[in-house]
N, C-alpha and C. Protein backbone atom coordinates (compact mmCIF):
# COMPACT_ATOMS: atom_id res chain seq x y z
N UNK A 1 0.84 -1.19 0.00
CA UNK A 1 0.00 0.00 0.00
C UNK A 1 0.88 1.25 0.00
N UNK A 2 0.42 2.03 -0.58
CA UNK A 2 1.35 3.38 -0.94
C UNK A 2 0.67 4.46 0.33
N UNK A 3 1.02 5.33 0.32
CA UNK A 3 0.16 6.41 1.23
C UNK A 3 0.80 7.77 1.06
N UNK A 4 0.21 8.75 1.24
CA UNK A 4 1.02 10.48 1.47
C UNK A 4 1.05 10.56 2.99
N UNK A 5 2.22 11.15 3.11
CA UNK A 5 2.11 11.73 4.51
C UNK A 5 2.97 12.67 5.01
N UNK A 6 2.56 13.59 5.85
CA UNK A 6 3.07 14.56 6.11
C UNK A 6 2.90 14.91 7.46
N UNK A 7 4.06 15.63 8.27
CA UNK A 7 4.44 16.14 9.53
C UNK A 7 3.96 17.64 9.78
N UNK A 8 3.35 17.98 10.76
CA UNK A 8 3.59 18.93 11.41
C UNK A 8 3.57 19.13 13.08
N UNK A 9 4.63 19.44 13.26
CA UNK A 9 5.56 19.52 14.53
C UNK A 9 5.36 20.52 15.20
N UNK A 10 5.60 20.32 16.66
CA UNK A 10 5.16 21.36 17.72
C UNK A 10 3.47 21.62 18.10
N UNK A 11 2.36 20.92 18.16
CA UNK A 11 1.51 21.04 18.09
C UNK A 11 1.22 21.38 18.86
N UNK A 12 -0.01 22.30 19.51
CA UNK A 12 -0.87 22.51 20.46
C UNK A 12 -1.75 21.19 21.04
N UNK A 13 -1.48 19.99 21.63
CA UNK A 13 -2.27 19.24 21.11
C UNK A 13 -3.75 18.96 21.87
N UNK A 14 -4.12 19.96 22.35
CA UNK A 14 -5.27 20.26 22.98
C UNK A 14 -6.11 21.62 21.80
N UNK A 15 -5.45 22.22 21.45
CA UNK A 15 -6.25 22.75 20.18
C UNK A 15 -6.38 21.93 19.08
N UNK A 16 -5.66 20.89 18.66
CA UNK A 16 -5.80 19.94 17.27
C UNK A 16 -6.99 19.44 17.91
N UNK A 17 -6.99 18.51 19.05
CA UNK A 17 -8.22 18.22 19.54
C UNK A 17 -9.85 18.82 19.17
N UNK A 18 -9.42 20.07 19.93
CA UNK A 18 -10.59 20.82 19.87
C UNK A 18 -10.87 20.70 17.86
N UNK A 19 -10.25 21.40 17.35
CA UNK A 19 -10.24 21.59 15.78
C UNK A 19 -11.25 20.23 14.87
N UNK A 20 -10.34 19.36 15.29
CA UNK A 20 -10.75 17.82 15.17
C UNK A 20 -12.14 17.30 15.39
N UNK A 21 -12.39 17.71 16.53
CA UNK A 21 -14.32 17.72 17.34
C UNK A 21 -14.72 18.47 16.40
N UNK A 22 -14.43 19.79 16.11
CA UNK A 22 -15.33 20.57 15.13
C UNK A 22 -15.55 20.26 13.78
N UNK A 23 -14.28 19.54 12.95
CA UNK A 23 -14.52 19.30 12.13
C UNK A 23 -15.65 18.18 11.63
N UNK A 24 -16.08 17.07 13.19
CA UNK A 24 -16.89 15.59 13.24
C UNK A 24 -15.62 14.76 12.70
N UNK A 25 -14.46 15.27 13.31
CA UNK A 25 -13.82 13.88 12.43
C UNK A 25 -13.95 12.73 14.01
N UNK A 26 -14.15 11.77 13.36
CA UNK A 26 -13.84 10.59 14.26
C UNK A 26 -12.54 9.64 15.06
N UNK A 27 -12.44 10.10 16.64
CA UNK A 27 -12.07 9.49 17.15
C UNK A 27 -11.83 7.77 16.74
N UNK A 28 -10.78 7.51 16.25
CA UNK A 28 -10.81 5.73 15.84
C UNK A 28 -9.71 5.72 16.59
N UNK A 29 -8.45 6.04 17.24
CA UNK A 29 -7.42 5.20 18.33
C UNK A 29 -7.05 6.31 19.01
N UNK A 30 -6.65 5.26 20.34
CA UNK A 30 -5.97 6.14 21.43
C UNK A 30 -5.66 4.59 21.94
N UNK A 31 -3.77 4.88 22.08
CA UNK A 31 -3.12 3.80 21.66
C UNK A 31 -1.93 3.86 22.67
N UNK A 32 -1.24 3.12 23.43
CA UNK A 32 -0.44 3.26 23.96
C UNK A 32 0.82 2.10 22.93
N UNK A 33 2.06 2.58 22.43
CA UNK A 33 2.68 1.47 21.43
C UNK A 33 4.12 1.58 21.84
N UNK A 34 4.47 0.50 21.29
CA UNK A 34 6.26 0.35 21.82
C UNK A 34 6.39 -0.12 20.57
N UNK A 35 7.30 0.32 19.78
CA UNK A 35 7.61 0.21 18.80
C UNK A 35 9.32 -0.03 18.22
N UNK A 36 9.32 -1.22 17.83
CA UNK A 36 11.11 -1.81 17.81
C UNK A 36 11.42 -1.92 16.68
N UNK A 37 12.38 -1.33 16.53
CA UNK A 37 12.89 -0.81 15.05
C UNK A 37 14.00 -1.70 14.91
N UNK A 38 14.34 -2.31 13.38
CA UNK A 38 14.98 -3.42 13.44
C UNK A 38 15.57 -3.19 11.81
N UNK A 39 16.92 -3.66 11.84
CA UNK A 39 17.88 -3.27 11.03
C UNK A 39 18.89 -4.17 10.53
N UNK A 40 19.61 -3.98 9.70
CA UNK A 40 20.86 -5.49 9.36
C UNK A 40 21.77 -4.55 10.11
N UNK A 41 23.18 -5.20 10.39
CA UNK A 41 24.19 -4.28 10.71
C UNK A 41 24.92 -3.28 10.01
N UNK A 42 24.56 -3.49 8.37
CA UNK A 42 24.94 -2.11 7.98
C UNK A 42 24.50 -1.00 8.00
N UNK A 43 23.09 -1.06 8.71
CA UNK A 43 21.88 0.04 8.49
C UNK A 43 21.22 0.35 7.11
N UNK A 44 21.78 -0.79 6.18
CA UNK A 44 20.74 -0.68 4.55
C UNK A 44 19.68 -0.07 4.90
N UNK A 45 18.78 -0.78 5.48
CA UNK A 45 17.30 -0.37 6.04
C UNK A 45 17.08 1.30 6.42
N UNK A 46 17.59 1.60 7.03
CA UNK A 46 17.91 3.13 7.68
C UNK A 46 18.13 3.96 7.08
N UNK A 47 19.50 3.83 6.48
CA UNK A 47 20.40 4.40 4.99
C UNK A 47 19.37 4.69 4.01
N UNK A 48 18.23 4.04 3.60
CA UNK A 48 16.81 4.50 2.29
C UNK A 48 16.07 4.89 2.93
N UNK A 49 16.13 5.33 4.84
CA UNK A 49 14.94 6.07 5.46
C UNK A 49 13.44 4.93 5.21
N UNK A 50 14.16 3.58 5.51
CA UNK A 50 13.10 2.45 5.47
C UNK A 50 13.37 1.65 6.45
N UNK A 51 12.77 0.86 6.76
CA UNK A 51 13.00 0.19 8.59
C UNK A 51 12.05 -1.04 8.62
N UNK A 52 12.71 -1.73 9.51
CA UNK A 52 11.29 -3.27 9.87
C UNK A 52 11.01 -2.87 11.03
N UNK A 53 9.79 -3.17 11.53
CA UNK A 53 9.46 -3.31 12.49
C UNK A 53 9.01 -3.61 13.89
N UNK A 54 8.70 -3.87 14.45
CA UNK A 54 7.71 -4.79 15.44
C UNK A 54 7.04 -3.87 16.51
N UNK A 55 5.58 -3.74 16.13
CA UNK A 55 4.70 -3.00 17.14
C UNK A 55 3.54 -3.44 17.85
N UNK A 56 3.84 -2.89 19.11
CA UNK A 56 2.73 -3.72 19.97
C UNK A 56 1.62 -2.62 20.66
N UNK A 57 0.87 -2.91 20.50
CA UNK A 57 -0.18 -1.45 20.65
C UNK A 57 -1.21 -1.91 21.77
N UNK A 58 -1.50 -1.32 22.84
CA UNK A 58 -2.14 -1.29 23.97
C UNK A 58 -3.43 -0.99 23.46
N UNK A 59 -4.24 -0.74 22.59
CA UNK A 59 -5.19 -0.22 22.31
C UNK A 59 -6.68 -0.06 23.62
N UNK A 60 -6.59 1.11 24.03
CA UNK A 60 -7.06 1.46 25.01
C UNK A 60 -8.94 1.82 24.91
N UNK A 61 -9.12 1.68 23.79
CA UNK A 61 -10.49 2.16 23.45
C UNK A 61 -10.93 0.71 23.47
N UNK A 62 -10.71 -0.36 23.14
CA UNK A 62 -11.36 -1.51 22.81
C UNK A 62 -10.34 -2.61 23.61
N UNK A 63 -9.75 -1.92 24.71
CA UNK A 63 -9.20 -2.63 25.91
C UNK A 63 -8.67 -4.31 25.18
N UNK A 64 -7.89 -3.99 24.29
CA UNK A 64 -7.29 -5.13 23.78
C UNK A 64 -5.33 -4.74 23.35
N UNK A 65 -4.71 -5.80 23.05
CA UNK A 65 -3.26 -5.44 22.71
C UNK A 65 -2.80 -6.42 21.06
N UNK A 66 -2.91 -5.48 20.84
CA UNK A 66 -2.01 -6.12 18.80
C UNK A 66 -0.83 -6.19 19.01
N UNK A 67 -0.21 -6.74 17.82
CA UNK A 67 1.31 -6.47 17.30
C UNK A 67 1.28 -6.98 16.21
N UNK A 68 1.73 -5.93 15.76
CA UNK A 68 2.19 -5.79 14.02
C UNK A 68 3.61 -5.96 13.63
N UNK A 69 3.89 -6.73 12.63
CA UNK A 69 5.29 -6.98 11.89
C UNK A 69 5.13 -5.71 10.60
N UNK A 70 5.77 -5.14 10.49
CA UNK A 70 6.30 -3.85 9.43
C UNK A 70 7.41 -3.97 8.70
N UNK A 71 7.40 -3.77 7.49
CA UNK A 71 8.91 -3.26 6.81
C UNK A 71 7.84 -2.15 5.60
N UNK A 72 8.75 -1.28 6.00
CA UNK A 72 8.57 0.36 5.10
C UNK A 72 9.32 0.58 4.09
N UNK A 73 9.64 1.45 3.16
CA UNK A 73 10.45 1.61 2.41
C UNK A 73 10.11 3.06 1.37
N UNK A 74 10.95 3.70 1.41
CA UNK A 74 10.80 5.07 1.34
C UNK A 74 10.67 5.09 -0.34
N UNK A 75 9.77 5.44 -1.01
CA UNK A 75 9.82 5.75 -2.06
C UNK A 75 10.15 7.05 -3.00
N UNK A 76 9.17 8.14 -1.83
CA UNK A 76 9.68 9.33 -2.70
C UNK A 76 9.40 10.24 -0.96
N UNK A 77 10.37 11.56 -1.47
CA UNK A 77 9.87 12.53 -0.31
C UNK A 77 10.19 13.89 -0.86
N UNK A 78 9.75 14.13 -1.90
CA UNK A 78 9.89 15.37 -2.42
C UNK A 78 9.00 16.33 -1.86
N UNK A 79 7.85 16.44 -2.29
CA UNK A 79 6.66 17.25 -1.67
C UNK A 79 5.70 16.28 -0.48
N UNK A 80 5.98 15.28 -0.65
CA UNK A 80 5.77 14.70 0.90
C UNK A 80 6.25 13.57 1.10
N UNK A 81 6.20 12.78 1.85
CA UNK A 81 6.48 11.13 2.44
C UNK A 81 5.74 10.29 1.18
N UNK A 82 6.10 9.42 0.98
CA UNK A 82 5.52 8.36 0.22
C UNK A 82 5.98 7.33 0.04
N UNK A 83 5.93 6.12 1.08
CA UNK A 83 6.06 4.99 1.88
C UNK A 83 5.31 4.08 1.00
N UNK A 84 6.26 2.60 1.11
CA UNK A 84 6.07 1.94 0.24
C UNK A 84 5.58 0.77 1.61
N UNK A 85 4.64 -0.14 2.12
CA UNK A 85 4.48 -0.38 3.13
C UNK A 85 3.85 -1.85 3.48
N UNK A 86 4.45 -2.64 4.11
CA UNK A 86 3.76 -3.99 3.99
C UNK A 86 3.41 -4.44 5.34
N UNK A 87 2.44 -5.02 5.88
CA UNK A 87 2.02 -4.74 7.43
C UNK A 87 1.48 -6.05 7.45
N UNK A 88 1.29 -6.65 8.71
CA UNK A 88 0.57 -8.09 8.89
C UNK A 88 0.45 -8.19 10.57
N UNK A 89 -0.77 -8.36 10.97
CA UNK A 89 -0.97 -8.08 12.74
C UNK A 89 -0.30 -10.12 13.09
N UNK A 90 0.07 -9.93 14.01
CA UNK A 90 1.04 -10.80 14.63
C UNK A 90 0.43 -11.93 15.75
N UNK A 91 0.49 -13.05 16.02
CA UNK A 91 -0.35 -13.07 17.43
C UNK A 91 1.13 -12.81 18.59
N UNK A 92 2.13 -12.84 17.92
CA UNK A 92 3.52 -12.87 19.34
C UNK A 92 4.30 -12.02 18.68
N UNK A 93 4.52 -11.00 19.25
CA UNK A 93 6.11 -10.14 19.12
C UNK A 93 7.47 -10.76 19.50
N UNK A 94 7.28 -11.53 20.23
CA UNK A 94 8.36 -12.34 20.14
C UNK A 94 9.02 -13.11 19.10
N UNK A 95 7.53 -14.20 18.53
CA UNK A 95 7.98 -14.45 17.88
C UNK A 95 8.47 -14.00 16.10
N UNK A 96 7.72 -12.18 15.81
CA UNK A 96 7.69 -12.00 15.02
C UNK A 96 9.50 -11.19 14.97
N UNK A 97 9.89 -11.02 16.37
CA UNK A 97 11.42 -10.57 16.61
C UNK A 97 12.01 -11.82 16.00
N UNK A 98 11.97 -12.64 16.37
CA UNK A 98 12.27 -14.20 16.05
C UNK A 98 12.25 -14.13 14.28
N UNK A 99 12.17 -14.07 13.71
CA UNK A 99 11.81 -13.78 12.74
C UNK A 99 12.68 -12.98 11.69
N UNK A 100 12.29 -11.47 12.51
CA UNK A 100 13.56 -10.51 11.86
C UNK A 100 14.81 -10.80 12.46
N UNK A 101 15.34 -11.32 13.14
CA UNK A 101 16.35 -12.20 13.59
C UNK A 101 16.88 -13.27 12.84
N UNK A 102 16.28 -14.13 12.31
CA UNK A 102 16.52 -15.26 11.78
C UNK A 102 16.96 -14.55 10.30
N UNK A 103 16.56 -13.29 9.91
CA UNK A 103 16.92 -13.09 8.14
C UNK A 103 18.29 -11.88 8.32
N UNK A 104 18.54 -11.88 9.65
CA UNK A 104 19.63 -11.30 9.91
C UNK A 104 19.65 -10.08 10.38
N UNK A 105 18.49 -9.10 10.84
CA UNK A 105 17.97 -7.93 11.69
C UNK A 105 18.44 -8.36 12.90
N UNK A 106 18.51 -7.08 13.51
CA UNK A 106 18.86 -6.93 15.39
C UNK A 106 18.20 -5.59 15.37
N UNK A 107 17.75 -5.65 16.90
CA UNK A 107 17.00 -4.55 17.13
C UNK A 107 17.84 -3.22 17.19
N UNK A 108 17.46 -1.95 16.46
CA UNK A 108 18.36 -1.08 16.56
C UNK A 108 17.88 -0.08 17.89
N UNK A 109 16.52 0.01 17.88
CA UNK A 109 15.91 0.81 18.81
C UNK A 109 14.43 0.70 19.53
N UNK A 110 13.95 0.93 20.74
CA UNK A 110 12.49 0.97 20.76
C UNK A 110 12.22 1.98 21.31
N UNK A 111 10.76 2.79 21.36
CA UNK A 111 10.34 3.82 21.08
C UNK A 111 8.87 3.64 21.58
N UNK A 112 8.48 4.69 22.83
CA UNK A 112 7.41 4.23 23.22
C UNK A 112 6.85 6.00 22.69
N UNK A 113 5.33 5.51 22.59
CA UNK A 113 4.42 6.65 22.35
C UNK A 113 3.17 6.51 22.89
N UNK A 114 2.42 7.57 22.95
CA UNK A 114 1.01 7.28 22.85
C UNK A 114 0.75 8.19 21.62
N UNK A 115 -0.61 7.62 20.85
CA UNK A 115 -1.17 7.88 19.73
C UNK A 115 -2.79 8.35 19.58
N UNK A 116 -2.89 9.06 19.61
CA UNK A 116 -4.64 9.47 19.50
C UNK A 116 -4.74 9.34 17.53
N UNK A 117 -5.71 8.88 17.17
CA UNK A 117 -6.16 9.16 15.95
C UNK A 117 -7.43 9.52 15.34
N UNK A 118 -7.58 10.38 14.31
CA UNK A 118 -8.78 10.88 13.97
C UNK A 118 -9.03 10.51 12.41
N UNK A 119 -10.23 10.52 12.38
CA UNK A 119 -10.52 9.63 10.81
C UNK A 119 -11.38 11.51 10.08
N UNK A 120 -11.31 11.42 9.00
CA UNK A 120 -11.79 12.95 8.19
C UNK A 120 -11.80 12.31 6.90
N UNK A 121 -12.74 11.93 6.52
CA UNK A 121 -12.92 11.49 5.35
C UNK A 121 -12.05 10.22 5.10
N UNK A 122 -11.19 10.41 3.93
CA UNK A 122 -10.45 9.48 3.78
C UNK A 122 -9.17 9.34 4.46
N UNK A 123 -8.94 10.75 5.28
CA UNK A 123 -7.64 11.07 5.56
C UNK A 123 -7.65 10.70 7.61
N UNK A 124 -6.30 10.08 7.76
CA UNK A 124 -6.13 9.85 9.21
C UNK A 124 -5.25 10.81 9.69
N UNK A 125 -5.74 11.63 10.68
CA UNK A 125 -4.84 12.18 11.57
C UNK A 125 -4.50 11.95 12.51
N UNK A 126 -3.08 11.48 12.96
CA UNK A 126 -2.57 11.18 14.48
C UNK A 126 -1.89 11.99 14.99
N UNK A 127 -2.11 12.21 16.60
CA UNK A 127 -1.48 12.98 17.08
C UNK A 127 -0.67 11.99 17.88
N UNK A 128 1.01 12.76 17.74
CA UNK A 128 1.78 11.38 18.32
C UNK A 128 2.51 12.62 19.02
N UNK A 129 2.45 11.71 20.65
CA UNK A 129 3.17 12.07 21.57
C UNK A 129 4.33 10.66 22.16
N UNK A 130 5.52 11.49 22.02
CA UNK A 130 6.60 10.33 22.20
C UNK A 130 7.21 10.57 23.36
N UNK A 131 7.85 9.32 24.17
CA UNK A 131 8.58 9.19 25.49
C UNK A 131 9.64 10.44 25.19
N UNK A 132 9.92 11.15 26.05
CA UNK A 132 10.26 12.36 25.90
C UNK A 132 11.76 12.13 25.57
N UNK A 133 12.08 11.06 26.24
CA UNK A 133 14.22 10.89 25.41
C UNK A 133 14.17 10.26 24.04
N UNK A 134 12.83 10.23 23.29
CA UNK A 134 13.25 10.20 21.92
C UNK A 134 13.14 11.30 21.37
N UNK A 135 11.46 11.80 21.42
CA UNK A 135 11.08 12.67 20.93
C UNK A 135 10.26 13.81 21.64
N UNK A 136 11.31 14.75 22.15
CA UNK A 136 10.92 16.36 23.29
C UNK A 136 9.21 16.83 22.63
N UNK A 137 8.62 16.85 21.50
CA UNK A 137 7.80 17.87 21.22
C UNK A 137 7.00 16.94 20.43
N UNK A 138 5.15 17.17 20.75
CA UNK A 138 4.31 16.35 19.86
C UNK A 138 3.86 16.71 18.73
N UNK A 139 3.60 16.48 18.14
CA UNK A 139 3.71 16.30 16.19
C UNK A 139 1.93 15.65 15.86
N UNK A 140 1.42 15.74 14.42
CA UNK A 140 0.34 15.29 13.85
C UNK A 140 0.95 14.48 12.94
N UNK A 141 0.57 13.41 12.36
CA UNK A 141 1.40 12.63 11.15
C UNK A 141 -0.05 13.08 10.59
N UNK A 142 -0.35 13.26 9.49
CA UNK A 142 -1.28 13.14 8.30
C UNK A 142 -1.33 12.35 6.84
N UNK A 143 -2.13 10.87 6.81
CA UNK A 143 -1.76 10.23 6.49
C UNK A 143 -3.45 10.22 5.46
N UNK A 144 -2.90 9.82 3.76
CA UNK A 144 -3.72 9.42 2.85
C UNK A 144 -3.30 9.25 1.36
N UNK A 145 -4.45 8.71 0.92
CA UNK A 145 -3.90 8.76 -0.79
C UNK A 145 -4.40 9.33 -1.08
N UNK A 146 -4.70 10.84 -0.88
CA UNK A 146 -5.84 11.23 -1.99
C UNK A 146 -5.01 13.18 -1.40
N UNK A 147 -4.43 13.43 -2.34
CA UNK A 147 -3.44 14.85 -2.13
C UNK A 147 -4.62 16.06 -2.14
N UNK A 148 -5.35 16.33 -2.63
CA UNK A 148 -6.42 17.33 -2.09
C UNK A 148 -6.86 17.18 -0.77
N UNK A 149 -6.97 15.91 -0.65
CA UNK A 149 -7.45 15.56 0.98
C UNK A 149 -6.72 15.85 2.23
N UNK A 150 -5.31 15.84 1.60
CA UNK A 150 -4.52 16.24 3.01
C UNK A 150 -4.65 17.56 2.77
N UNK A 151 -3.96 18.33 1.84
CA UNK A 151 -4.24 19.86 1.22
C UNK A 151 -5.23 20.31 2.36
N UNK A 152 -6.99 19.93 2.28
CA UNK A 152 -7.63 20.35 2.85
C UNK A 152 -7.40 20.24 4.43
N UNK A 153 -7.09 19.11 5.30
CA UNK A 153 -6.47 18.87 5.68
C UNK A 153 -5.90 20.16 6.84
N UNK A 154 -5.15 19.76 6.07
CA UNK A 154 -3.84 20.90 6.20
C UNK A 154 -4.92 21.87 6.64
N UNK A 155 -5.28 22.96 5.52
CA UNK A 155 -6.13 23.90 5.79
C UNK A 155 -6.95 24.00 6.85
N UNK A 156 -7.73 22.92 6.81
CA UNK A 156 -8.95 23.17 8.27
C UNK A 156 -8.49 23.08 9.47
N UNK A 157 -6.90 22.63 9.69
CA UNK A 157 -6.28 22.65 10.95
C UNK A 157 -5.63 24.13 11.43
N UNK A 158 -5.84 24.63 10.14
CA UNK A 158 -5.07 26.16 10.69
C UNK A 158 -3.87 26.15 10.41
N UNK A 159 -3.08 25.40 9.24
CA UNK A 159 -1.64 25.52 8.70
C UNK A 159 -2.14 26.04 7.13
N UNK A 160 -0.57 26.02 6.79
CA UNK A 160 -0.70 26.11 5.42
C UNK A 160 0.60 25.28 5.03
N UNK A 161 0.32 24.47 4.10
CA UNK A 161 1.26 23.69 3.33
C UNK A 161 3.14 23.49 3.89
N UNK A 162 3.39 25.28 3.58
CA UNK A 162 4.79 25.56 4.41
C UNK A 162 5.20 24.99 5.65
N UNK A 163 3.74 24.75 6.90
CA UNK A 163 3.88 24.25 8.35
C UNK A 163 4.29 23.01 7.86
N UNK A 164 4.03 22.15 6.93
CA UNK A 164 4.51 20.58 7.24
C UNK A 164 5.89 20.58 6.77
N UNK A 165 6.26 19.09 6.92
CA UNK A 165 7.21 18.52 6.67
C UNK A 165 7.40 17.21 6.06
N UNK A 166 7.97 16.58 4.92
CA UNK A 166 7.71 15.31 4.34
C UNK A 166 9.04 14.55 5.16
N UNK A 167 10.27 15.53 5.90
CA UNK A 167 11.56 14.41 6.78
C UNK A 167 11.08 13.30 7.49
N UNK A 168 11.41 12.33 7.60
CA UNK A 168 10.96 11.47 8.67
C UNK A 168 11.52 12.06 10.18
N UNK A 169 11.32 11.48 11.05
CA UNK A 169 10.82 11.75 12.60
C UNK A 169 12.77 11.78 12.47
N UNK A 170 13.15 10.53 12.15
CA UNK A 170 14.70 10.58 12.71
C UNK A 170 15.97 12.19 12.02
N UNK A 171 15.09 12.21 10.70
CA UNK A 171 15.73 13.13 9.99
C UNK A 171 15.45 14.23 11.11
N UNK A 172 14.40 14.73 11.17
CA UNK A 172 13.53 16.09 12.20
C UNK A 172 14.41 15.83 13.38
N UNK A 173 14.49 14.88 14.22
CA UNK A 173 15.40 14.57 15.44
C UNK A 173 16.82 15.21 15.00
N UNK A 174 17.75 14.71 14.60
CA UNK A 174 18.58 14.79 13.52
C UNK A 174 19.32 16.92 13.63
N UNK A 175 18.29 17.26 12.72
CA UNK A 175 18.03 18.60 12.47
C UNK A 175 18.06 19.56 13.52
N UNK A 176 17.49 18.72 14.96
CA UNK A 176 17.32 19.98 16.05
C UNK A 176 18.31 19.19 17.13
N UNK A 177 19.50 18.19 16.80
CA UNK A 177 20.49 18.28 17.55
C UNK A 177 20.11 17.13 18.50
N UNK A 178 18.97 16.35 18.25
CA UNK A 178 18.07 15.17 19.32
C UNK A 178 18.74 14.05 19.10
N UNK A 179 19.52 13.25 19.75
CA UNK A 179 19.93 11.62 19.05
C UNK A 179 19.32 11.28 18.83
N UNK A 180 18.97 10.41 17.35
CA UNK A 180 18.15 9.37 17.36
C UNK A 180 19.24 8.30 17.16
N UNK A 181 18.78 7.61 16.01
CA UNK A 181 19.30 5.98 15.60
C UNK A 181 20.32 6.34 15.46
């Protein structure tokens, strides 16, 4: 599955909220996730701003816990993100570590967040707040296939195009001096 997506950083995230209610977009997650990022030892994976995964999500609305196996792969990021993306829910993180292990991955990092998400048509907005020694400041990811849709998007939140960002999270880390990977 392909997708657009785009960053904007530093959020108010009690006004996106509010914004969000007004618009009727729908509450669909509020998520507590640990998320293990997994790599060969040369960092190939990293190096194309593409990564495997393993995520385990607390999902707090429907008092249940997933985990998802991921590998991403960066296709384009000119005027935004555009992730090339293959996903499959897991019944064991263990054994799906087991796994990226066996084809020669080791874990490079994990990364806890919580995630609120909002549905607007076709387009998902998350507001991601991260354990503060990865990531100091909370962010919206805006995620869809349909580029008018984020456009608008964009607009009804009170930005304009210029506020986002297509870098990934590590690049943005990166940029303001934050270690990441």
């Amino acid at each position: 599955m392909q997708e657009l997506e785009t960053r904007i950083l530093d959020i108010d995230v009690d006004d996106i909220r509010n914004k969000l209610l007004n618009l009727n977009a729908v509450k669909v997650k509020m998520e507590n996730q640990i998320n293990r990022i997994y790599d060969f030892e040369d960092r190939k994976l990293l190096n194309k701003k593409g990564y495997a995964r393993i995520r385990t999500i607390e999902d707090t609305i429907n008092n249940i816990t997933i985990h998802y196996m991921t590998t991403k792969e960066m296709i384009s990021q000119e005027k935004y993100k555009v992730m090339d993306e293959h996903e499959t829910i897991i019944a064991d993180s263990t054994e799906g570590e087991n796994i990226f292990k066996a084809l020669g991955l080791s874990l490079v990092q994990s990364i806890k967040k919580y995630r609120e998400s909002y549905k607007y048509k076709n387009t998902l907005i998350e507001i991601d707040i991260n354990s503060k020694d990865f990531c100091p400041f909370p962010y919206i990811e805006i995620e869809t296939a349909y580029e008018e849709e984020l456009k608008e998007v964009v607009s009804l939140l009170g930005y304009t195009m210029e506020d986002t960002t297509s870098k990934t999270i590590f690049e943005i880390l990166n940029d303001r001096g934050v270690k990441g990977i």
